[in-house]
C-alpha atoms as a PDB file:
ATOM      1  CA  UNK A   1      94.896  -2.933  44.060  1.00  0.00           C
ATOM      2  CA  UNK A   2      95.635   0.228  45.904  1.00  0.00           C
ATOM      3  CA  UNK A   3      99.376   0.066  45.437  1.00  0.00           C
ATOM      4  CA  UNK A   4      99.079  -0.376  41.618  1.00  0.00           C
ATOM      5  CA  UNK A   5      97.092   2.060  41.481  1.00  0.00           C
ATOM      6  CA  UNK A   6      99.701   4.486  43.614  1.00  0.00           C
ATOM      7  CA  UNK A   7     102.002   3.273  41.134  1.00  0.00           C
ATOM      8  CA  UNK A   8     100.352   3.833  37.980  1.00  0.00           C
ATOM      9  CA  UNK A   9      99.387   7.624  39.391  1.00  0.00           C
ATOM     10  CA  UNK A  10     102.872   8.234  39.937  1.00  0.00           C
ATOM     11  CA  UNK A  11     103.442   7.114  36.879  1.00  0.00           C
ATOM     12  CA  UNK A  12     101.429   9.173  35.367  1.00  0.00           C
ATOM     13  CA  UNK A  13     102.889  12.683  37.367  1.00  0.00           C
ATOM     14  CA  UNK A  14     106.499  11.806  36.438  1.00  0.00           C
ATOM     15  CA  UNK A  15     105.579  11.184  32.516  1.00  0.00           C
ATOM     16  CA  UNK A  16     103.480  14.972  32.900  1.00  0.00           C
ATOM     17  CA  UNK A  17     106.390  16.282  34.526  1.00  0.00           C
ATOM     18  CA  UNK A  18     108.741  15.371  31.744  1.00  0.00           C
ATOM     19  CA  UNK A  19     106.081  16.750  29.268  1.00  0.00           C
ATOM     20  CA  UNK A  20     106.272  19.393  30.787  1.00  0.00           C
ATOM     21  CA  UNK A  21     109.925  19.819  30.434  1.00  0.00           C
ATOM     22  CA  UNK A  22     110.493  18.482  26.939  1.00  0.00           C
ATOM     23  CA  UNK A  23     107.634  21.596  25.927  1.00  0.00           C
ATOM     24  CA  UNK A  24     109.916  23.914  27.918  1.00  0.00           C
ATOM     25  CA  UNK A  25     111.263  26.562  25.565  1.00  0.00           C
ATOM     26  CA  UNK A  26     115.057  26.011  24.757  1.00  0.00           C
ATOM     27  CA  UNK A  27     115.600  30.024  24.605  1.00  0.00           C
ATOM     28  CA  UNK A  28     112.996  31.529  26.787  1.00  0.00           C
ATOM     29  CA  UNK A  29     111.632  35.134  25.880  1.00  0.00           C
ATOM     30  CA  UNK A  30     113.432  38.058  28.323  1.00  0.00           C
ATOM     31  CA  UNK A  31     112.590  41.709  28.624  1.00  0.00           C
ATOM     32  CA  UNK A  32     114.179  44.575  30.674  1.00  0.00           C
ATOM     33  CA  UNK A  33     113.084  48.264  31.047  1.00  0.00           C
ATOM     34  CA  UNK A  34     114.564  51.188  32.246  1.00  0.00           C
ATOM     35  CA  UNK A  35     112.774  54.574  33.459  1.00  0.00           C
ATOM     36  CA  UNK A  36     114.190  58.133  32.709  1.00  0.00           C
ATOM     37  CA  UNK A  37     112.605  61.575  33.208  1.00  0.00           C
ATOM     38  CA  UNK A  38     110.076  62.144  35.885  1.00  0.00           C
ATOM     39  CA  UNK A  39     110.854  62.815  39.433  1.00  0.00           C
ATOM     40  CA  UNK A  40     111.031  60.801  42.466  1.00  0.00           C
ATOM     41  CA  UNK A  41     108.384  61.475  45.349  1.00  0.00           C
ATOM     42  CA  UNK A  42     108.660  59.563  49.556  1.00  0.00           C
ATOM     43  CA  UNK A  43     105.062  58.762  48.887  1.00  0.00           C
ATOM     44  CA  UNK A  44     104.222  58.365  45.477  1.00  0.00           C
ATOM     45  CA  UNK A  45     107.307  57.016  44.273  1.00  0.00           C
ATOM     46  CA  UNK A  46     108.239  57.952  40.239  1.00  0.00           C
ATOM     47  CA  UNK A  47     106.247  60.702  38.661  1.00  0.00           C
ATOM     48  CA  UNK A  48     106.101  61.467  35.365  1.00  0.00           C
ATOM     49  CA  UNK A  49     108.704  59.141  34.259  1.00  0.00           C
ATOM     50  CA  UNK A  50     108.738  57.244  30.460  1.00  0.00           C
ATOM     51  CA  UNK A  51     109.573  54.337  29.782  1.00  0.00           C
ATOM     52  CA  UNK A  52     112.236  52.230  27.427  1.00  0.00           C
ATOM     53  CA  UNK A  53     111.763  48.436  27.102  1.00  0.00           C
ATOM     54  CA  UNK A  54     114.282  45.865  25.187  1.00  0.00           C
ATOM     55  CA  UNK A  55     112.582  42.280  24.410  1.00  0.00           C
ATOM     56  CA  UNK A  56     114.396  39.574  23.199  1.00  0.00           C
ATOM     57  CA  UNK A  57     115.195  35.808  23.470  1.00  0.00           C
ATOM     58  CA  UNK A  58     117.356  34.436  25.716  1.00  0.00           C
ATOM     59  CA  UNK A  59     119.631  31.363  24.438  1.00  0.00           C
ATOM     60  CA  UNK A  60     121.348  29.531  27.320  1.00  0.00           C
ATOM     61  CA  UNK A  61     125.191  28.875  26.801  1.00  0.00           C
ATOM     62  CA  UNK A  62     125.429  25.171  27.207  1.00  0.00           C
ATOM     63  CA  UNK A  63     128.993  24.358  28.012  1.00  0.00           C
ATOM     64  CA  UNK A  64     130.043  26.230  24.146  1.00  0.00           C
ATOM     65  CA  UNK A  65     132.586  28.569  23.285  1.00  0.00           C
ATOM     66  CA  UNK A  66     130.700  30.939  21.673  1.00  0.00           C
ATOM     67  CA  UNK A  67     132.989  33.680  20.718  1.00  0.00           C
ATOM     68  CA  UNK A  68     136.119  31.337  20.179  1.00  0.00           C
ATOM     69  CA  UNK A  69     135.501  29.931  16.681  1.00  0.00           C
ATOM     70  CA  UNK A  70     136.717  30.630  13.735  1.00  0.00           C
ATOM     71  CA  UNK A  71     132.890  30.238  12.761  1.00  0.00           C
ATOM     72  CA  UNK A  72     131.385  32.184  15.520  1.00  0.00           C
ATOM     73  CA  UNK A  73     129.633  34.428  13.540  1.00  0.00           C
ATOM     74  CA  UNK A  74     127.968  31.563  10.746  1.00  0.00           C
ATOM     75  CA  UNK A  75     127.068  29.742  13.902  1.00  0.00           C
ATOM     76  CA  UNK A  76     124.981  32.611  15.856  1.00  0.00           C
ATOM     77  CA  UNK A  77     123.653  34.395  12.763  1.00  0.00           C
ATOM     78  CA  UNK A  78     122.355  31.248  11.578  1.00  0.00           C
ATOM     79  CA  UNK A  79     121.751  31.442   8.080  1.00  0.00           C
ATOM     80  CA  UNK A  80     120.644  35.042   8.216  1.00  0.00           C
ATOM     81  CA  UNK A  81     123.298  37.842   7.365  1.00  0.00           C
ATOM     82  CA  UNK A  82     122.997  39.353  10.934  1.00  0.00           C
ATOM     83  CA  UNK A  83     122.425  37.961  14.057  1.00  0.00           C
ATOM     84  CA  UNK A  84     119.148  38.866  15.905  1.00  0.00           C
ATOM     85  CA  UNK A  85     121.015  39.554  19.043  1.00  0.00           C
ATOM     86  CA  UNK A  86     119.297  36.669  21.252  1.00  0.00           C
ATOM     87  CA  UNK A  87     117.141  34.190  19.816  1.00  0.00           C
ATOM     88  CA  UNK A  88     114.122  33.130  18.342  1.00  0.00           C
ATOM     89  CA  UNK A  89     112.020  36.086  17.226  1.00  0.00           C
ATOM     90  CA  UNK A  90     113.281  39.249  16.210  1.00  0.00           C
ATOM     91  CA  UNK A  91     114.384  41.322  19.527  1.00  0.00           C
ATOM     92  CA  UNK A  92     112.682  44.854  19.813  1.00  0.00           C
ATOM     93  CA  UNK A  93     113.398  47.968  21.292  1.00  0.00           C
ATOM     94  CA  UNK A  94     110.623  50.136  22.362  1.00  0.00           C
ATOM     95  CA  UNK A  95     110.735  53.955  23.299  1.00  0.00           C
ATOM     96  CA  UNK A  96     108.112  56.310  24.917  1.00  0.00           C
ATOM     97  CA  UNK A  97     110.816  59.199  24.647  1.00  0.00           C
ATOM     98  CA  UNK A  98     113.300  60.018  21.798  1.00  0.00           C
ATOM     99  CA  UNK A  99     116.512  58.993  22.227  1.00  0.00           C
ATOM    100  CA  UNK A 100     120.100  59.606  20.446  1.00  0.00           C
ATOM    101  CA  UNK A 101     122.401  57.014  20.315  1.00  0.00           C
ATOM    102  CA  UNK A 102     125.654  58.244  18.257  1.00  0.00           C
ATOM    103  CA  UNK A 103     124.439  61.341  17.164  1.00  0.00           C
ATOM    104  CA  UNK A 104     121.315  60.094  15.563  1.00  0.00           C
ATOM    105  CA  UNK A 105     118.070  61.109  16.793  1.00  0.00           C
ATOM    106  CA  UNK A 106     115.536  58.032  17.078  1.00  0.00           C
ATOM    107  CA  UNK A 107     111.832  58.805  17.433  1.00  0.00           C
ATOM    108  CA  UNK A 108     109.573  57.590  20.175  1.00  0.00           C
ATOM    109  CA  UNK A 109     108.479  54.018  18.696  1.00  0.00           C
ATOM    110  CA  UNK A 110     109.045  50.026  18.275  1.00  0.00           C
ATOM    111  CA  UNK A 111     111.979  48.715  16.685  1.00  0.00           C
ATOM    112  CA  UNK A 112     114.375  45.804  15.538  1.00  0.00           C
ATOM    113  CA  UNK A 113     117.417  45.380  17.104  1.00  0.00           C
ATOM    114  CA  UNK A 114     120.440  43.428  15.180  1.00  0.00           C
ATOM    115  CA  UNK A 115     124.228  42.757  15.822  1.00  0.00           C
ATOM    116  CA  UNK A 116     126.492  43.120  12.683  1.00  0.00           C
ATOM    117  CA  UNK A 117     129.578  40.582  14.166  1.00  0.00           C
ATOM    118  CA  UNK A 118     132.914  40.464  13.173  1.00  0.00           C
ATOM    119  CA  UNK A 119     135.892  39.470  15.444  1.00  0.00           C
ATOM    120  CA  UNK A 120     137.395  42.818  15.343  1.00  0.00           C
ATOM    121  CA  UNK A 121     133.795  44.539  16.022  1.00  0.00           C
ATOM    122  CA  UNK A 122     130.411  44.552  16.739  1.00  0.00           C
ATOM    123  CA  UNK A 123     127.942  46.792  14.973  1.00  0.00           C
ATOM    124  CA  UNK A 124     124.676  47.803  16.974  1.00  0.00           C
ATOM    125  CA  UNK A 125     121.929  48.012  14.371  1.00  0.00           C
ATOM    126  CA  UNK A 126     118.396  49.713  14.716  1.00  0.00           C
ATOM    127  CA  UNK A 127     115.708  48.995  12.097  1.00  0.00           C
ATOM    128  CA  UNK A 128     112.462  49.587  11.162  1.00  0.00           C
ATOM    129  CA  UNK A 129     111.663  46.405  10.056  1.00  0.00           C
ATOM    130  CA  UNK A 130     108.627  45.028  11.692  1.00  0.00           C
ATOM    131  CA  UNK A 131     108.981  41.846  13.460  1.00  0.00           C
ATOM    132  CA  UNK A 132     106.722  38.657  13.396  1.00  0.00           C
ATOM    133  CA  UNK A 133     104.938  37.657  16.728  1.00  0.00           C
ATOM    134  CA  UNK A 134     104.147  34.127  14.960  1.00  0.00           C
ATOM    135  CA  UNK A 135     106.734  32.839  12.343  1.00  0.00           C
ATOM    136  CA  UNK A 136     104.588  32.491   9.032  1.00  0.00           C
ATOM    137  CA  UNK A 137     106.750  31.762   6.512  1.00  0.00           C
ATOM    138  CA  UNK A 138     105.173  33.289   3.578  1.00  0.00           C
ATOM    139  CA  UNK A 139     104.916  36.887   5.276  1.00  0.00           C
ATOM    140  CA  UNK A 140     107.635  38.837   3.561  1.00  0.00           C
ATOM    141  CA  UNK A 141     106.719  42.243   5.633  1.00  0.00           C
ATOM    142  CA  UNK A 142     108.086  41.526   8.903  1.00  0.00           C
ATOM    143  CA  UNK A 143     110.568  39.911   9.738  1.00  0.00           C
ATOM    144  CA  UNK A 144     110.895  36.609  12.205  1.00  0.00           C
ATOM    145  CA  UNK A 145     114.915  37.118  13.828  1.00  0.00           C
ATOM    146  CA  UNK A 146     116.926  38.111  11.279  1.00  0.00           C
ATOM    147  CA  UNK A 147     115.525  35.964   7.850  1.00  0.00           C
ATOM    148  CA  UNK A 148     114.784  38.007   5.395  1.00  0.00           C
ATOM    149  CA  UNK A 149     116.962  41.150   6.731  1.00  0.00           C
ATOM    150  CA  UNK A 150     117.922  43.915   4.223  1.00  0.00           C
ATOM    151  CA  UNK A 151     119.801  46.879   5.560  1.00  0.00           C
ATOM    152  CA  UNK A 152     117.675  49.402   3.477  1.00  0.00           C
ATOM    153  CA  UNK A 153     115.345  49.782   6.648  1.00  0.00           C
ATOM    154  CA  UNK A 154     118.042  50.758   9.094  1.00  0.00           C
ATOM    155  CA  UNK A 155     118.244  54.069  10.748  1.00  0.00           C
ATOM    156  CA  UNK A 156     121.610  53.403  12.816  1.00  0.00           C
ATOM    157  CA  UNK A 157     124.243  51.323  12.683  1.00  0.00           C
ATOM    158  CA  UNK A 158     127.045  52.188  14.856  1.00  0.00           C
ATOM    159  CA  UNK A 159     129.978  50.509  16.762  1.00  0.00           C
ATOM    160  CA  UNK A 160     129.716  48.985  20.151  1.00  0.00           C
ATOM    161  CA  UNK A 161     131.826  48.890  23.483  1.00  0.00           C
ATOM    162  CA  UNK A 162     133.218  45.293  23.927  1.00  0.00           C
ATOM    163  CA  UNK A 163     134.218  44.253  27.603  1.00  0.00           C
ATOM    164  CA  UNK A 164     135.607  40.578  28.175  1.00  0.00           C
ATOM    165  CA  UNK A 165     134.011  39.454  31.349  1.00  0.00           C
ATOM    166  CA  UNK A 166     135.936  37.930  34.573  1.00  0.00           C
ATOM    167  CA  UNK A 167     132.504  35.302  35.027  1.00  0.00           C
ATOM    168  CA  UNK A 168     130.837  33.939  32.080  1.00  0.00           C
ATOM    169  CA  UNK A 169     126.621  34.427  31.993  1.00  0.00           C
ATOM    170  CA  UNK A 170     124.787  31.334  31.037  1.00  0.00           C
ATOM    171  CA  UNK A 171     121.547  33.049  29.552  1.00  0.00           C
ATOM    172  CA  UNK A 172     122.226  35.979  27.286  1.00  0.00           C
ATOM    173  CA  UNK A 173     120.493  39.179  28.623  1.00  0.00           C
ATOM    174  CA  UNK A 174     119.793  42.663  27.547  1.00  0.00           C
ATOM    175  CA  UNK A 175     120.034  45.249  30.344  1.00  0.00           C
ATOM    176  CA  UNK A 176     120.060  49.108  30.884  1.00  0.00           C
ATOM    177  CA  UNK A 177     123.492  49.912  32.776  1.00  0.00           C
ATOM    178  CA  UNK A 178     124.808  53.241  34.177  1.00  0.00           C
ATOM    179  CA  UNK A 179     121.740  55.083  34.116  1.00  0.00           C
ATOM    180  CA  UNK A 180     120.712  58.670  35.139  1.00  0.00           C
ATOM    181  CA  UNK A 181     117.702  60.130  34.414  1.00  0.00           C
ATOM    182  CA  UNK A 182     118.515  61.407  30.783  1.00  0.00           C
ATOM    183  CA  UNK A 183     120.488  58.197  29.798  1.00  0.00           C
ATOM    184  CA  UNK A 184     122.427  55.418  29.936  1.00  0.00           C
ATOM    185  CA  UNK A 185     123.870  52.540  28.312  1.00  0.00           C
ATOM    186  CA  UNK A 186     121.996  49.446  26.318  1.00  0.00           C
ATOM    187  CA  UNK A 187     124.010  46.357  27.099  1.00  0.00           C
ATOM    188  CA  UNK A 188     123.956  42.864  25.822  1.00  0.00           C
ATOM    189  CA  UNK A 189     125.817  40.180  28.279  1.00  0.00           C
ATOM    190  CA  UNK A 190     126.702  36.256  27.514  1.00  0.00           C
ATOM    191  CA  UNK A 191     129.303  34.037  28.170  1.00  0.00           C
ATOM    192  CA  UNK A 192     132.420  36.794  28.960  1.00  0.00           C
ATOM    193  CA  UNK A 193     131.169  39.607  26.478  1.00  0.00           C
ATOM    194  CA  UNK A 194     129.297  42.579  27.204  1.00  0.00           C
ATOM    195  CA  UNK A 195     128.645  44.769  24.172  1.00  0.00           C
ATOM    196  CA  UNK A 196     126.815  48.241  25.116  1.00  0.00           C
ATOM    197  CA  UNK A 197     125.953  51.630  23.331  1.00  0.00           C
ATOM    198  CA  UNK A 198     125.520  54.660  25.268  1.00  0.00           C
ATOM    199  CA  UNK A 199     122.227  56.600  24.879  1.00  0.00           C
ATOM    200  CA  UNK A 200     120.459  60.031  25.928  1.00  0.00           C
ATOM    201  CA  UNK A 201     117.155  61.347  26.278  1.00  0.00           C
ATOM    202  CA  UNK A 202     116.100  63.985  23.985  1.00  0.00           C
ATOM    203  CA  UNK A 203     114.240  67.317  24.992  1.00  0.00           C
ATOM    204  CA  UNK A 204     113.304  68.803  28.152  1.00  0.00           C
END
């Protein structure tokens, strides 16, 4: 009697376990920040500083050639005319200090980001569009990825720095790169490509 029921308790753990892992998300959510401004102290470590956060989904690669096809662009926007640069939801950017990314001065705030693909170049885009937490399918005032995108929101579009990398990420990932204290660059990395924008800090 004991040893069935060891059996059916294992059992049990190993059908939980794969529960588990079939409820797993496919494309996990990511975020990455960056501090600028401020000071740096021994003991109290940064003063002062602001913040700048990127959130986003994070598809996994899975053995495909993403940028290869003739089709590569269909297949990552995914119905929607742009692609939501990662997956999922609608990936934000979110500022405590005014930047400028290619000459345009961006206000402290929360926005969408978007990536306007072509095989010759990719176009980072900033909106104001608001984006859904929840998809609800009949809300046609924020947006959930890139459904339902219209251009007449943006406040930048400009082009972006393409690098072909010698390792290929599996997960995509958004992260600050070559920072100072009054800027850096905004970089997107999967499979070989890294796509970036510079950006500065604006004011004192």
């Amino acid at each position: 009697m004991k040893k069935l029921v060891l059996v059916a308790a294992t059992a049990a753990l190993i059908a939980t376990a794969a529960a588990a892992q079939d409820r797993r998300p496919r494309s996990p959510s990511g975020e990455s920040a960056a501090q600028v401004l401020g000071s740096y102290d021994v003991v109290a470590g940064n003063v002062g500083g602001q913040w700048i956060d990127i959130k986003f989904g994070r598809p996994l690669r899975r053995g495909r050639d993403l940028f290869g096809p003739a089709d590569f662009v269909e297949m990552l926007n995914d119905g929607a005319e742009i692609w939501r640069a990662g997956a999922n939801y609608t990936t934000r950017l979110i500022a405590e200090v005014p930047l400028r990314i290619a000459g345009v001065d961006i206000a402290p705030g929360e926005y969408s980001v978007f990536i306007e693909l072509s095989r010759e170049q990719w176009t980072f885009v900033l909106s104001t569009w608001p984006a859904q937490k929840v998809y609800d399918y009949e809300n046609k005032d924020a947006l959930f990825g890139a459904f339902y995108y219209t251009a007449d929101r943006d406040v930048l579009r400009t082009a972006m720095d393409l690098e072909q990398l010698p390792r290929s990420f599996e997960q995509l990932s958004w992260q600050f790169v070559d920072m100072t204290p009054r800027g850096g660059r905004l970089a997107l990395l999967w499979d070989h490509k890294l796509a970036s924008v510079p950006f500065e800090v604006v004011g004192p």
